[in-house]
PDBML (XML) file of the C-alpha atoms, coordinates in Angstrom:
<?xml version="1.0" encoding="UTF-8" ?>
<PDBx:datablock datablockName="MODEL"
   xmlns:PDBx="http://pdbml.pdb.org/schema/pdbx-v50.xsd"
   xmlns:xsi="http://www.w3.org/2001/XMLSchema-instance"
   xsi:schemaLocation="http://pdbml.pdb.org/schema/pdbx-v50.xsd pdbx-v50.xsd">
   <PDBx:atom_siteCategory>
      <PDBx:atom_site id="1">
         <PDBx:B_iso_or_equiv>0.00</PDBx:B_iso_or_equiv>
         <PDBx:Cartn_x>115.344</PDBx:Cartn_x>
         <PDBx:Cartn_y>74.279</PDBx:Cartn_y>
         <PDBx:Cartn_z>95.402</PDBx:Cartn_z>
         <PDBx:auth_asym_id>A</PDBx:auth_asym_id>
         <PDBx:auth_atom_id>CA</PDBx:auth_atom_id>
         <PDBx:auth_comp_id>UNK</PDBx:auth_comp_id>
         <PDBx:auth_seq_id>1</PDBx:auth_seq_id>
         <PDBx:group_PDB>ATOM</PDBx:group_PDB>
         <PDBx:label_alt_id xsi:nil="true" />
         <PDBx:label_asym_id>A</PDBx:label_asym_id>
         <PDBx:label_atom_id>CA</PDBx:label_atom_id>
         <PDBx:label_comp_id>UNK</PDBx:label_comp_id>
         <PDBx:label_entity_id>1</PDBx:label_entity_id>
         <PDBx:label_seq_id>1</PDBx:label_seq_id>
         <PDBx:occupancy>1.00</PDBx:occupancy>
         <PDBx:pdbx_PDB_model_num>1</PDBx:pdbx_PDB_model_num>
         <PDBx:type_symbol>C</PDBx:type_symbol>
      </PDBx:atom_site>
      <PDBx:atom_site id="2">
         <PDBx:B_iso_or_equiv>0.00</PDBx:B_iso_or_equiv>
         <PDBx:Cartn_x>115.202</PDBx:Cartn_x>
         <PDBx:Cartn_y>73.121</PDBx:Cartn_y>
         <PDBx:Cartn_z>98.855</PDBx:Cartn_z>
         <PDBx:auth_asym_id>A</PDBx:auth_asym_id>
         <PDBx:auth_atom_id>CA</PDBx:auth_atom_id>
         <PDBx:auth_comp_id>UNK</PDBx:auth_comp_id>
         <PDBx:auth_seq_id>2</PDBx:auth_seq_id>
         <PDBx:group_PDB>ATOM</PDBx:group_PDB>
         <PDBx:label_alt_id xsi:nil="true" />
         <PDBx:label_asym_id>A</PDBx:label_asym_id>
         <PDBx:label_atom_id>CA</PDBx:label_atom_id>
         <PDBx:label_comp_id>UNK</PDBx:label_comp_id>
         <PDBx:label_entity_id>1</PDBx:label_entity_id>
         <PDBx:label_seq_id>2</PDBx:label_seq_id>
         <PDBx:occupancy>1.00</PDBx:occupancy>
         <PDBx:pdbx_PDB_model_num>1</PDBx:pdbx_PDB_model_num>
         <PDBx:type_symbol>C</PDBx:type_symbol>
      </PDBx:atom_site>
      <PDBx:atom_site id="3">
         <PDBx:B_iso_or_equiv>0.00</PDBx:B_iso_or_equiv>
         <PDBx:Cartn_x>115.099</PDBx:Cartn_x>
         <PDBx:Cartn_y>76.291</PDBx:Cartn_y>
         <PDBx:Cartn_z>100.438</PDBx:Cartn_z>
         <PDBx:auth_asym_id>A</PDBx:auth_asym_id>
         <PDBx:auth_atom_id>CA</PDBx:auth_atom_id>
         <PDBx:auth_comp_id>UNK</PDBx:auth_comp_id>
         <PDBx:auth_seq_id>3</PDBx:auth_seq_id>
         <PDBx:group_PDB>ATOM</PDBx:group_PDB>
         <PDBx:label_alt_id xsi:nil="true" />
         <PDBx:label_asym_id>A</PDBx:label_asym_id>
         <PDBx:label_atom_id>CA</PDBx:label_atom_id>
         <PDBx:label_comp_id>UNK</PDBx:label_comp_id>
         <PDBx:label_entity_id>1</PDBx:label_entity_id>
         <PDBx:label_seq_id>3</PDBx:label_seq_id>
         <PDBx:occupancy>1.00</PDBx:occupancy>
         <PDBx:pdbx_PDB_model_num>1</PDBx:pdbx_PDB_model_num>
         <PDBx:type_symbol>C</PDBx:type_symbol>
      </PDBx:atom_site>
      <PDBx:atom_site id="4">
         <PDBx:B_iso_or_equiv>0.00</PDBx:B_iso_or_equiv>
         <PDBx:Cartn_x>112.360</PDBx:Cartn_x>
         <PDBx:Cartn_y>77.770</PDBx:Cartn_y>
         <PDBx:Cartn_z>98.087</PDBx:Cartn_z>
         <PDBx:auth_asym_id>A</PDBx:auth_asym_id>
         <PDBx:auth_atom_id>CA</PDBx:auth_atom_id>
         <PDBx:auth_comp_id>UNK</PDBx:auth_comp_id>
         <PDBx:auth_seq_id>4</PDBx:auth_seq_id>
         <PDBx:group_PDB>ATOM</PDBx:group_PDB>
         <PDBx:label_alt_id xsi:nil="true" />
         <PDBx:label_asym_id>A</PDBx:label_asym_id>
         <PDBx:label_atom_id>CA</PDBx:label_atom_id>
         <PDBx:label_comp_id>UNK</PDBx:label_comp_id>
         <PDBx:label_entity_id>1</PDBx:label_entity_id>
         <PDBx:label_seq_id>4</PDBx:label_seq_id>
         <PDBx:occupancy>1.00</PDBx:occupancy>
         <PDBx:pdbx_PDB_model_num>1</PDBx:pdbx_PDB_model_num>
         <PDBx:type_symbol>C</PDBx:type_symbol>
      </PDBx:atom_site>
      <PDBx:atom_site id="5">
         <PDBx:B_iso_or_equiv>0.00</PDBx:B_iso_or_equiv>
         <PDBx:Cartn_x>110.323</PDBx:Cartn_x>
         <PDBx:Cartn_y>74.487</PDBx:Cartn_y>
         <PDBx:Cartn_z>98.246</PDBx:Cartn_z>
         <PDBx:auth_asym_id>A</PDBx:auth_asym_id>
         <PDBx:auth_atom_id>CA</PDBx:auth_atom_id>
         <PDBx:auth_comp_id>UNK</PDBx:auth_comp_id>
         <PDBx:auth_seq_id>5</PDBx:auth_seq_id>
         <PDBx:group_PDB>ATOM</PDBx:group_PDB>
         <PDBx:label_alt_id xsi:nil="true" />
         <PDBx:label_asym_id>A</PDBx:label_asym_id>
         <PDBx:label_atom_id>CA</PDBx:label_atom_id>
         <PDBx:label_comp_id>UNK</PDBx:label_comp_id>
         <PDBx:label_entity_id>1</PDBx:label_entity_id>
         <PDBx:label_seq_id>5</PDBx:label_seq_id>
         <PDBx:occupancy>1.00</PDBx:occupancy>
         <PDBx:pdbx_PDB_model_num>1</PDBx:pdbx_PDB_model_num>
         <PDBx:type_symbol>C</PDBx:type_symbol>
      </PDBx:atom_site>
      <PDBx:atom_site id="6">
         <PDBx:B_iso_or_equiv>0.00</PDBx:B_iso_or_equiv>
         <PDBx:Cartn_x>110.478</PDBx:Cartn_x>
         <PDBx:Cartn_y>75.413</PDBx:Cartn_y>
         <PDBx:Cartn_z>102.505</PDBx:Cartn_z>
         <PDBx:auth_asym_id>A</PDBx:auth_asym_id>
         <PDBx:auth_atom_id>CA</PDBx:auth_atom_id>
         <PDBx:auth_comp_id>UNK</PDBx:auth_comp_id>
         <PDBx:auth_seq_id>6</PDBx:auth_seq_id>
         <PDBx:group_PDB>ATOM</PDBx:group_PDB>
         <PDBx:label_alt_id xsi:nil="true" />
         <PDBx:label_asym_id>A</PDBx:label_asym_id>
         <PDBx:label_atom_id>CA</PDBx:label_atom_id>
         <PDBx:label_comp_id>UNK</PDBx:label_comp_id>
         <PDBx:label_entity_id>1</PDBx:label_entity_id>
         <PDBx:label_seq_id>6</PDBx:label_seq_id>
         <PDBx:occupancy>1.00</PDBx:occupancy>
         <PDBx:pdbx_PDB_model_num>1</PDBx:pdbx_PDB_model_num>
         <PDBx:type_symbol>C</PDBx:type_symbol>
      </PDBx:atom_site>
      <PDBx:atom_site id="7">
         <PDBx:B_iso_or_equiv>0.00</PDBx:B_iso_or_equiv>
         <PDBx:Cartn_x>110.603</PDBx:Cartn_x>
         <PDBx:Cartn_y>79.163</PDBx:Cartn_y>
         <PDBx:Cartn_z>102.530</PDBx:Cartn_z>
         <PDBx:auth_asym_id>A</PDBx:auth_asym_id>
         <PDBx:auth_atom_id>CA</PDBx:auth_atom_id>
         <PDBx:auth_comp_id>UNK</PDBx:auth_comp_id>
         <PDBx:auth_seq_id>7</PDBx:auth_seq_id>
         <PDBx:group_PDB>ATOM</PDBx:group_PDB>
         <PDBx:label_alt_id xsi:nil="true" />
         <PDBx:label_asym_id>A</PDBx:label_asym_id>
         <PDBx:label_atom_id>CA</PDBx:label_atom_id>
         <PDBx:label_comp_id>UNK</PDBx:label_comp_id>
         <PDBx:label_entity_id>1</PDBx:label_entity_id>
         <PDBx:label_seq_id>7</PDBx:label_seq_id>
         <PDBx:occupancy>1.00</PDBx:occupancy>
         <PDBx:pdbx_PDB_model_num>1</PDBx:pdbx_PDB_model_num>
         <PDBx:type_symbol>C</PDBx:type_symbol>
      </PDBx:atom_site>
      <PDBx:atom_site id="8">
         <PDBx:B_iso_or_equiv>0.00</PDBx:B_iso_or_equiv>
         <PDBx:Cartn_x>108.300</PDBx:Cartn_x>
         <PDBx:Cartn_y>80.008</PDBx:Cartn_y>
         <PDBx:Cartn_z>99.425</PDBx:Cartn_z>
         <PDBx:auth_asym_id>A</PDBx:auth_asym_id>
         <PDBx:auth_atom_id>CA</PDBx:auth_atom_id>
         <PDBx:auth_comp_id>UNK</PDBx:auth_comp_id>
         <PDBx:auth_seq_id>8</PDBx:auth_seq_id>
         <PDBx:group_PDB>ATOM</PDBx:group_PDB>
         <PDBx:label_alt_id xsi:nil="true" />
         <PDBx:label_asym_id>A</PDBx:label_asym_id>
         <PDBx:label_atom_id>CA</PDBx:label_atom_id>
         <PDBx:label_comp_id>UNK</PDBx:label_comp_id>
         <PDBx:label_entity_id>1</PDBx:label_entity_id>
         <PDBx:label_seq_id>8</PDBx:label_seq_id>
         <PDBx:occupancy>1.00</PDBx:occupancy>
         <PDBx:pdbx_PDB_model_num>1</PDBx:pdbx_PDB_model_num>
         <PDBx:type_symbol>C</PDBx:type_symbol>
      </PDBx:atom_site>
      <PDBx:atom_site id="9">
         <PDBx:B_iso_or_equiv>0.00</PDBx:B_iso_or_equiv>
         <PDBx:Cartn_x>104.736</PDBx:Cartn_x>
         <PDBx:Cartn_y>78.121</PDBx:Cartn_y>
         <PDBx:Cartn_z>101.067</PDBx:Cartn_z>
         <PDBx:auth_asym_id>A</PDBx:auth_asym_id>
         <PDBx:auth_atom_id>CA</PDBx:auth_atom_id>
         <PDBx:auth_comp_id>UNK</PDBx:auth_comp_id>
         <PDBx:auth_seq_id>9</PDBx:auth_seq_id>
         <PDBx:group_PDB>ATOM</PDBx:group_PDB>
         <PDBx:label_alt_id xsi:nil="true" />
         <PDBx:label_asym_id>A</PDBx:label_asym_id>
         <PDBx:label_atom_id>CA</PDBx:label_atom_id>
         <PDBx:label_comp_id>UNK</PDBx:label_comp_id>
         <PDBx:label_entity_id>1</PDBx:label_entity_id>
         <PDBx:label_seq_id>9</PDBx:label_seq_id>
         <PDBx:occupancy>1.00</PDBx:occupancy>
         <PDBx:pdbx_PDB_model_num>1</PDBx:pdbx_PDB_model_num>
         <PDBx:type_symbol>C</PDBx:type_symbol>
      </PDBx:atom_site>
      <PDBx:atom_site id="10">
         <PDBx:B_iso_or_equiv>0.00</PDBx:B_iso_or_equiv>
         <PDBx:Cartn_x>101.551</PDBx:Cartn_x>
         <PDBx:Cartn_y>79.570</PDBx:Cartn_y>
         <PDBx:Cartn_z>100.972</PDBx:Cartn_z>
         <PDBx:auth_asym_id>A</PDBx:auth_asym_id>
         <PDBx:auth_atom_id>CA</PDBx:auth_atom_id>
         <PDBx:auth_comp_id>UNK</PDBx:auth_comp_id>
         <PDBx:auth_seq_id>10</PDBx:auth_seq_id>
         <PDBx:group_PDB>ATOM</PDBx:group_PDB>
         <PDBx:label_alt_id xsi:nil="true" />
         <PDBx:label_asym_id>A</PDBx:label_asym_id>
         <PDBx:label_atom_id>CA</PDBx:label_atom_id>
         <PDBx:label_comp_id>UNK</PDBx:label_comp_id>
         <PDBx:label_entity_id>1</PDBx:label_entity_id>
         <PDBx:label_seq_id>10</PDBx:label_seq_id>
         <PDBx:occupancy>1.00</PDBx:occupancy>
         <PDBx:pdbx_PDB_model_num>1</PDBx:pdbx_PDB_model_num>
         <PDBx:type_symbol>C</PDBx:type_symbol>
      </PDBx:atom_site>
      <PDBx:atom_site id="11">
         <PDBx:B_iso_or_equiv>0.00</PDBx:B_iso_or_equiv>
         <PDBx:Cartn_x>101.200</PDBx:Cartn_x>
         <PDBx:Cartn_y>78.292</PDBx:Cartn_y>
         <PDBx:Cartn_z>104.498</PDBx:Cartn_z>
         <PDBx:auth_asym_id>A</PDBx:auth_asym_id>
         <PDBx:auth_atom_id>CA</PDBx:auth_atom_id>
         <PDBx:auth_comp_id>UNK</PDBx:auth_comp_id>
         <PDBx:auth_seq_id>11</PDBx:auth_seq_id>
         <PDBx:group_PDB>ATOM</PDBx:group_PDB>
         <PDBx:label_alt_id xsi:nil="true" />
         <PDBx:label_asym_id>A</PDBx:label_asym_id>
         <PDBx:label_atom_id>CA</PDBx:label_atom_id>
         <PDBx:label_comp_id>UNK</PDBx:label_comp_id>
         <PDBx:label_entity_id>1</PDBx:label_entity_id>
         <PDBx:label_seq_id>11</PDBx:label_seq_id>
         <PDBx:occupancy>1.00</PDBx:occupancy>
         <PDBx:pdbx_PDB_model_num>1</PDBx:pdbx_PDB_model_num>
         <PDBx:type_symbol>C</PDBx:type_symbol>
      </PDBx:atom_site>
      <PDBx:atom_site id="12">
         <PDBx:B_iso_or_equiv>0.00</PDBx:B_iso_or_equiv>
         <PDBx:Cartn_x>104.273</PDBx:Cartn_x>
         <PDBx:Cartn_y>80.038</PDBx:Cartn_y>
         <PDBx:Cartn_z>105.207</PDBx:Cartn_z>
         <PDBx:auth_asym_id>A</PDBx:auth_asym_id>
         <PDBx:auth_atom_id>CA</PDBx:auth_atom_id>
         <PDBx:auth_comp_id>UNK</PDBx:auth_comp_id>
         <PDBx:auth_seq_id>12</PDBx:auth_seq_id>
         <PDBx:group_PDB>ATOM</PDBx:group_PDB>
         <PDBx:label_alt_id xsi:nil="true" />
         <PDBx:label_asym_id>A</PDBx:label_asym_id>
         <PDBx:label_atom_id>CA</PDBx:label_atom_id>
         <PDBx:label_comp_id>UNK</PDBx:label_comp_id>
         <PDBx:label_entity_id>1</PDBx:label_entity_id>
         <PDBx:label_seq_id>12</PDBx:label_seq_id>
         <PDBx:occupancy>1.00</PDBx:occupancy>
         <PDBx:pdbx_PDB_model_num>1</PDBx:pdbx_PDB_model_num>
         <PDBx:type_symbol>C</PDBx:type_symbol>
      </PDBx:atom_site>
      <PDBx:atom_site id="13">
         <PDBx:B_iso_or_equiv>0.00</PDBx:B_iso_or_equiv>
         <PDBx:Cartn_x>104.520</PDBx:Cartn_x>
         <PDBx:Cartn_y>77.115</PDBx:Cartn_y>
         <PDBx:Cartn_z>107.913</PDBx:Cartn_z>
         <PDBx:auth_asym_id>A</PDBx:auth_asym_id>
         <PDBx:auth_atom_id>CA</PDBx:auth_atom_id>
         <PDBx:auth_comp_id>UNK</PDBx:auth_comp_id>
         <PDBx:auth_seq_id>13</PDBx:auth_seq_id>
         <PDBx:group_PDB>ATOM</PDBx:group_PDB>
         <PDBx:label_alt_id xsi:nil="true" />
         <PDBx:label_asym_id>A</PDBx:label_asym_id>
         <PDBx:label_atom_id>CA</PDBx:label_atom_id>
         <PDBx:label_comp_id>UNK</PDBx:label_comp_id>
         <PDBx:label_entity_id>1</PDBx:label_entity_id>
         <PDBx:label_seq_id>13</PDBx:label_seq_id>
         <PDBx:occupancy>1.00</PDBx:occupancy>
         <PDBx:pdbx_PDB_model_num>1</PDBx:pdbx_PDB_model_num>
         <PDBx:type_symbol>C</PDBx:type_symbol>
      </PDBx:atom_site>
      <PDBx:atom_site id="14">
         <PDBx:B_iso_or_equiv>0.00</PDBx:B_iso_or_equiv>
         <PDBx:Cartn_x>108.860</PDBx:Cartn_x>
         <PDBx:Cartn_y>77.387</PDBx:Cartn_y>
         <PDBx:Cartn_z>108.426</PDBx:Cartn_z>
         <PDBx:auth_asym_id>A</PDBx:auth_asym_id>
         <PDBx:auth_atom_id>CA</PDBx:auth_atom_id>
         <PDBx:auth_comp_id>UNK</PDBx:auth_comp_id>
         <PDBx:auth_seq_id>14</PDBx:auth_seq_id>
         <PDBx:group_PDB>ATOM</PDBx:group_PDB>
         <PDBx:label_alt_id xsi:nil="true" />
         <PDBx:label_asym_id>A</PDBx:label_asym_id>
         <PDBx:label_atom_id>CA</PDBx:label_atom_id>
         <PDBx:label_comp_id>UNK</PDBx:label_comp_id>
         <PDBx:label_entity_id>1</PDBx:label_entity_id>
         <PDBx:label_seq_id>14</PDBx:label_seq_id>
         <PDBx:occupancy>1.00</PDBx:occupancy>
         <PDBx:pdbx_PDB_model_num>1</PDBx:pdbx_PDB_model_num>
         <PDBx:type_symbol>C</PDBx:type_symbol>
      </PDBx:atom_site>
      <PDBx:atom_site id="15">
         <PDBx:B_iso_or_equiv>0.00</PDBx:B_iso_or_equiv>
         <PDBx:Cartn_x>108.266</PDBx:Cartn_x>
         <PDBx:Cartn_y>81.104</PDBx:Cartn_y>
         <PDBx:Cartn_z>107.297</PDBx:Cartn_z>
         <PDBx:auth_asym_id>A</PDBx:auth_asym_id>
         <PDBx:auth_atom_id>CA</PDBx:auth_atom_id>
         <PDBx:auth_comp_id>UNK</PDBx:auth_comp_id>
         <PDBx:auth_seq_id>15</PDBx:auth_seq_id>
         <PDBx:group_PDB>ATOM</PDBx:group_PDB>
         <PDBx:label_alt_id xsi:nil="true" />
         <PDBx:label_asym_id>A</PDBx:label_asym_id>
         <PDBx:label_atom_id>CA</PDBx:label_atom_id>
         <PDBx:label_comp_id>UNK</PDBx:label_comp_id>
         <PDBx:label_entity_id>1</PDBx:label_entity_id>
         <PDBx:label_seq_id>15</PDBx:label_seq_id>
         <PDBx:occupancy>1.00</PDBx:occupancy>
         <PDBx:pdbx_PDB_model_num>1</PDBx:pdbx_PDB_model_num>
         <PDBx:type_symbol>C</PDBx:type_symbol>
      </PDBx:atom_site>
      <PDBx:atom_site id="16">
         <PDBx:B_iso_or_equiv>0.00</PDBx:B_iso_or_equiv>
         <PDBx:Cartn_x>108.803</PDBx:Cartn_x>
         <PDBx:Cartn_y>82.921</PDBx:Cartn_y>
         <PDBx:Cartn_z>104.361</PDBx:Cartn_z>
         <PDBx:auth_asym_id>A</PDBx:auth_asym_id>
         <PDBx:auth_atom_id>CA</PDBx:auth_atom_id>
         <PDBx:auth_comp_id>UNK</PDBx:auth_comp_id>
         <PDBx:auth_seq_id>16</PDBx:auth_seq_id>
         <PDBx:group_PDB>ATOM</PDBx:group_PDB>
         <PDBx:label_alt_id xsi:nil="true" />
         <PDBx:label_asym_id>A</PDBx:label_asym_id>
         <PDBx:label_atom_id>CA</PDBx:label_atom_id>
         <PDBx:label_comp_id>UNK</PDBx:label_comp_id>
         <PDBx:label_entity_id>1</PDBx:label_entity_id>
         <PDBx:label_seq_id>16</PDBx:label_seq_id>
         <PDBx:occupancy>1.00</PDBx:occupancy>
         <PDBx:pdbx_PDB_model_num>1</PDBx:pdbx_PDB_model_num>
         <PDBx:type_symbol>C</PDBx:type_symbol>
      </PDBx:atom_site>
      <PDBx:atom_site id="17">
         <PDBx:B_iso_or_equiv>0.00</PDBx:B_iso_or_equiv>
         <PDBx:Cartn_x>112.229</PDBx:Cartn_x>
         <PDBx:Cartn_y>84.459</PDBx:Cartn_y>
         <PDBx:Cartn_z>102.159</PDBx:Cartn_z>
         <PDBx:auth_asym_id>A</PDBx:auth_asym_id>
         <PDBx:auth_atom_id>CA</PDBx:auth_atom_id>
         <PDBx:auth_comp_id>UNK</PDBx:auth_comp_id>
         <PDBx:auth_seq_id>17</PDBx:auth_seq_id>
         <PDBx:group_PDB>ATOM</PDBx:group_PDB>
         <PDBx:label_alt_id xsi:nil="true" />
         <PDBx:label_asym_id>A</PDBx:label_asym_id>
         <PDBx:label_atom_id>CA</PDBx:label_atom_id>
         <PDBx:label_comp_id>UNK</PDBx:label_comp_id>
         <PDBx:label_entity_id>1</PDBx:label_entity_id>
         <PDBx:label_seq_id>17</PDBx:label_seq_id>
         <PDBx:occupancy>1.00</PDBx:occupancy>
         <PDBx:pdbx_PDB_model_num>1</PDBx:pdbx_PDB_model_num>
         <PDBx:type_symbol>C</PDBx:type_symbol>
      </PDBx:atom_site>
      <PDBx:atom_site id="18">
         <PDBx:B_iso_or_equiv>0.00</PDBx:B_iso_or_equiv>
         <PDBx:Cartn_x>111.177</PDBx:Cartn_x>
         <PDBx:Cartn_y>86.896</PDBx:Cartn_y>
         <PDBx:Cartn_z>99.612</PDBx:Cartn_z>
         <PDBx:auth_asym_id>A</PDBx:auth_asym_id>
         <PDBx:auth_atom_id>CA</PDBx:auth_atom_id>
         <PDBx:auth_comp_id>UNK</PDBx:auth_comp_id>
         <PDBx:auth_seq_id>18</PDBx:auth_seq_id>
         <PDBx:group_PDB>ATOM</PDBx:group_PDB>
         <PDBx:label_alt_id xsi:nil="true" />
         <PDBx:label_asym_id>A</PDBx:label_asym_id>
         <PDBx:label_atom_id>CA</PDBx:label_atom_id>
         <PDBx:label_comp_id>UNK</PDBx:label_comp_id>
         <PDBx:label_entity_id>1</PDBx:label_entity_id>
         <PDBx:label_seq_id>18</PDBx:label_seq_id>
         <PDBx:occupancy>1.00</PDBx:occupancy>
         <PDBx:pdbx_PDB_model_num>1</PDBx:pdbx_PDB_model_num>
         <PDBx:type_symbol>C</PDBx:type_symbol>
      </PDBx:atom_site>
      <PDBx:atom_site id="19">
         <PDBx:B_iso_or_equiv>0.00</PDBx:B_iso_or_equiv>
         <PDBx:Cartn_x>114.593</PDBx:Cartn_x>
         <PDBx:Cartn_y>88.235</PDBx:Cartn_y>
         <PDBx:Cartn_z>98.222</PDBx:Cartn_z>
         <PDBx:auth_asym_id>A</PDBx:auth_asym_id>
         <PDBx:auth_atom_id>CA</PDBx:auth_atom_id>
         <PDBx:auth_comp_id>UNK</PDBx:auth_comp_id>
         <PDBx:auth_seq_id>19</PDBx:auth_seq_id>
         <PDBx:group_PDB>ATOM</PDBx:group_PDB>
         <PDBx:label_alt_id xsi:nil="true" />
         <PDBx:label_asym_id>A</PDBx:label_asym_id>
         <PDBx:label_atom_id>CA</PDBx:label_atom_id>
         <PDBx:label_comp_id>UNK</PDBx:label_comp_id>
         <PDBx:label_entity_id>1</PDBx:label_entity_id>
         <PDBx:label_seq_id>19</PDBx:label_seq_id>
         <PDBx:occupancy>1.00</PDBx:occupancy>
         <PDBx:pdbx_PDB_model_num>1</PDBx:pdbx_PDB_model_num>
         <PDBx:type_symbol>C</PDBx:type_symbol>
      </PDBx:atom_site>
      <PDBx:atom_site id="20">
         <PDBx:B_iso_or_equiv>0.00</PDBx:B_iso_or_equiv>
         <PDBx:Cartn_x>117.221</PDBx:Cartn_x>
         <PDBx:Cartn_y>86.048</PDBx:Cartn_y>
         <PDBx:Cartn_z>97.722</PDBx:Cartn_z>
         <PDBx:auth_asym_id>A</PDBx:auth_asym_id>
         <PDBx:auth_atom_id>CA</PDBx:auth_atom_id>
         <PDBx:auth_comp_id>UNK</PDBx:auth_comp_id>
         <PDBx:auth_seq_id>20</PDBx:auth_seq_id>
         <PDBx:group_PDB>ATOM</PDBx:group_PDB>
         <PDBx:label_alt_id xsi:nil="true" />
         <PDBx:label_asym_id>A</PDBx:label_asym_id>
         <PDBx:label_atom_id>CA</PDBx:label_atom_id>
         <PDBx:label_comp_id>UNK</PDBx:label_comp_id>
         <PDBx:label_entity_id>1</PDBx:label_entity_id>
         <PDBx:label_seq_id>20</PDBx:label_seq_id>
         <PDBx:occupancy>1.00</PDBx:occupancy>
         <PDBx:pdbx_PDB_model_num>1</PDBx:pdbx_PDB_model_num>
         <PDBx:type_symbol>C</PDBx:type_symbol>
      </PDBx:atom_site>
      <PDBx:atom_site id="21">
         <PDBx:B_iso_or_equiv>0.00</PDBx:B_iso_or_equiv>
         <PDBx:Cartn_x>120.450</PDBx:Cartn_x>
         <PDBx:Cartn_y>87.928</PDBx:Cartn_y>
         <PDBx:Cartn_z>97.660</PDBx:Cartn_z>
         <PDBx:auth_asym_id>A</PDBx:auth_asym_id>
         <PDBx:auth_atom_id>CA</PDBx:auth_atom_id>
         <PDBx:auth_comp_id>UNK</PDBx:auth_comp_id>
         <PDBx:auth_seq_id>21</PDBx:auth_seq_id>
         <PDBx:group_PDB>ATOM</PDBx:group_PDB>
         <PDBx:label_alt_id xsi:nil="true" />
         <PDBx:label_asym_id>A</PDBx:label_asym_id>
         <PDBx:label_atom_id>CA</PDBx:label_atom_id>
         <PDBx:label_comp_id>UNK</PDBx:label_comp_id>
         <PDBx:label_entity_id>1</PDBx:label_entity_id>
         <PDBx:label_seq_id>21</PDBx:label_seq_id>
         <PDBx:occupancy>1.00</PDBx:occupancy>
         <PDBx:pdbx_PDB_model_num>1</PDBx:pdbx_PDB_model_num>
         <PDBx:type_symbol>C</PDBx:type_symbol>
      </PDBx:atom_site>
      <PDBx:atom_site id="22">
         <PDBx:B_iso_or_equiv>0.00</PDBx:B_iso_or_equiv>
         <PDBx:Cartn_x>123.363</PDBx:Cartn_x>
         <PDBx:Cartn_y>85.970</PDBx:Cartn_y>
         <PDBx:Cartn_z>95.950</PDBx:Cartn_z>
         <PDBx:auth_asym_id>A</PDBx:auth_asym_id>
         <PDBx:auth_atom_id>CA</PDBx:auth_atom_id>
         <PDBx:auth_comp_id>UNK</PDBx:auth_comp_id>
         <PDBx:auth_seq_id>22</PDBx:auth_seq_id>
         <PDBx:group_PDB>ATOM</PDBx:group_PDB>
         <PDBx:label_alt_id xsi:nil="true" />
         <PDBx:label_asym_id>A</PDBx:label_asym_id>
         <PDBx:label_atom_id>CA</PDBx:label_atom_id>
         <PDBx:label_comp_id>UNK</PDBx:label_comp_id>
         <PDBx:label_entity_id>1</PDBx:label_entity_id>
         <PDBx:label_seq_id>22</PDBx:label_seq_id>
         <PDBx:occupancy>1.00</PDBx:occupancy>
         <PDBx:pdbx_PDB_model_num>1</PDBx:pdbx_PDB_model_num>
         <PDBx:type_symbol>C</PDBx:type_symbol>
      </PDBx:atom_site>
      <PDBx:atom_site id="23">
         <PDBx:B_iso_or_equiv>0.00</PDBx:B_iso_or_equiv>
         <PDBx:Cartn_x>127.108</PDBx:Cartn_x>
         <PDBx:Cartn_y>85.995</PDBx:Cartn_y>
         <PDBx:Cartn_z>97.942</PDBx:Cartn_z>
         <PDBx:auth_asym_id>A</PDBx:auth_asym_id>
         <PDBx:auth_atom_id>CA</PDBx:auth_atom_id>
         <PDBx:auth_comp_id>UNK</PDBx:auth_comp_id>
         <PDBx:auth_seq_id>23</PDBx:auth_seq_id>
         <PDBx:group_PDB>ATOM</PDBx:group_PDB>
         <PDBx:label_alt_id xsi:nil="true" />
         <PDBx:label_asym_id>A</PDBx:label_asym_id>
         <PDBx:label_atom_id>CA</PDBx:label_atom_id>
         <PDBx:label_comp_id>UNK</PDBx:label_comp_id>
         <PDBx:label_entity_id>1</PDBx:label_entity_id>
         <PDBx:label_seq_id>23</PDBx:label_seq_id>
         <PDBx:occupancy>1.00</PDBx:occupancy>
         <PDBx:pdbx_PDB_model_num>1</PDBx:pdbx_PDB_model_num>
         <PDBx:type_symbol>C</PDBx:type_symbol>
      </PDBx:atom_site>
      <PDBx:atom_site id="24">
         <PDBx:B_iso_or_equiv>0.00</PDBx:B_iso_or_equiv>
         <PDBx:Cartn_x>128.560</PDBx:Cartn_x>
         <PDBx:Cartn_y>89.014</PDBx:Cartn_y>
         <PDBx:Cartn_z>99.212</PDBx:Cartn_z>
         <PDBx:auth_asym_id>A</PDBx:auth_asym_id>
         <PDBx:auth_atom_id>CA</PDBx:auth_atom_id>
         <PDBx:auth_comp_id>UNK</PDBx:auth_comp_id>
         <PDBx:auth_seq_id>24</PDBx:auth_seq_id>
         <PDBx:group_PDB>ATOM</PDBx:group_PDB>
         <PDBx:label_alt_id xsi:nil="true" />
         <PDBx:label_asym_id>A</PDBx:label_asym_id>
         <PDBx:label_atom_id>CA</PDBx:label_atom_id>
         <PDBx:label_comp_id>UNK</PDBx:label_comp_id>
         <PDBx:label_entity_id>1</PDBx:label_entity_id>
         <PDBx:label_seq_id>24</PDBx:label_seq_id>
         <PDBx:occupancy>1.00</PDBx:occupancy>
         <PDBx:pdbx_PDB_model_num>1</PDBx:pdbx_PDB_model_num>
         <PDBx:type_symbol>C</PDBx:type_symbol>
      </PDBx:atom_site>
   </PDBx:atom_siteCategory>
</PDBx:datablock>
């Protein structure tokens, strides 16, 4: 939640993550 609350802004102020890909 803390990354999408930061990465998922309209201002995109810290930028932006659009895909989220879970472990490896």
């Amino acid at each position: 939640r803390f990354l999408a609350a930061r990465y998922c802004r309209p201002d995109a102020k810290y930028g932006r993550i659009t895909h989220w890909i879970i472990h490896n």
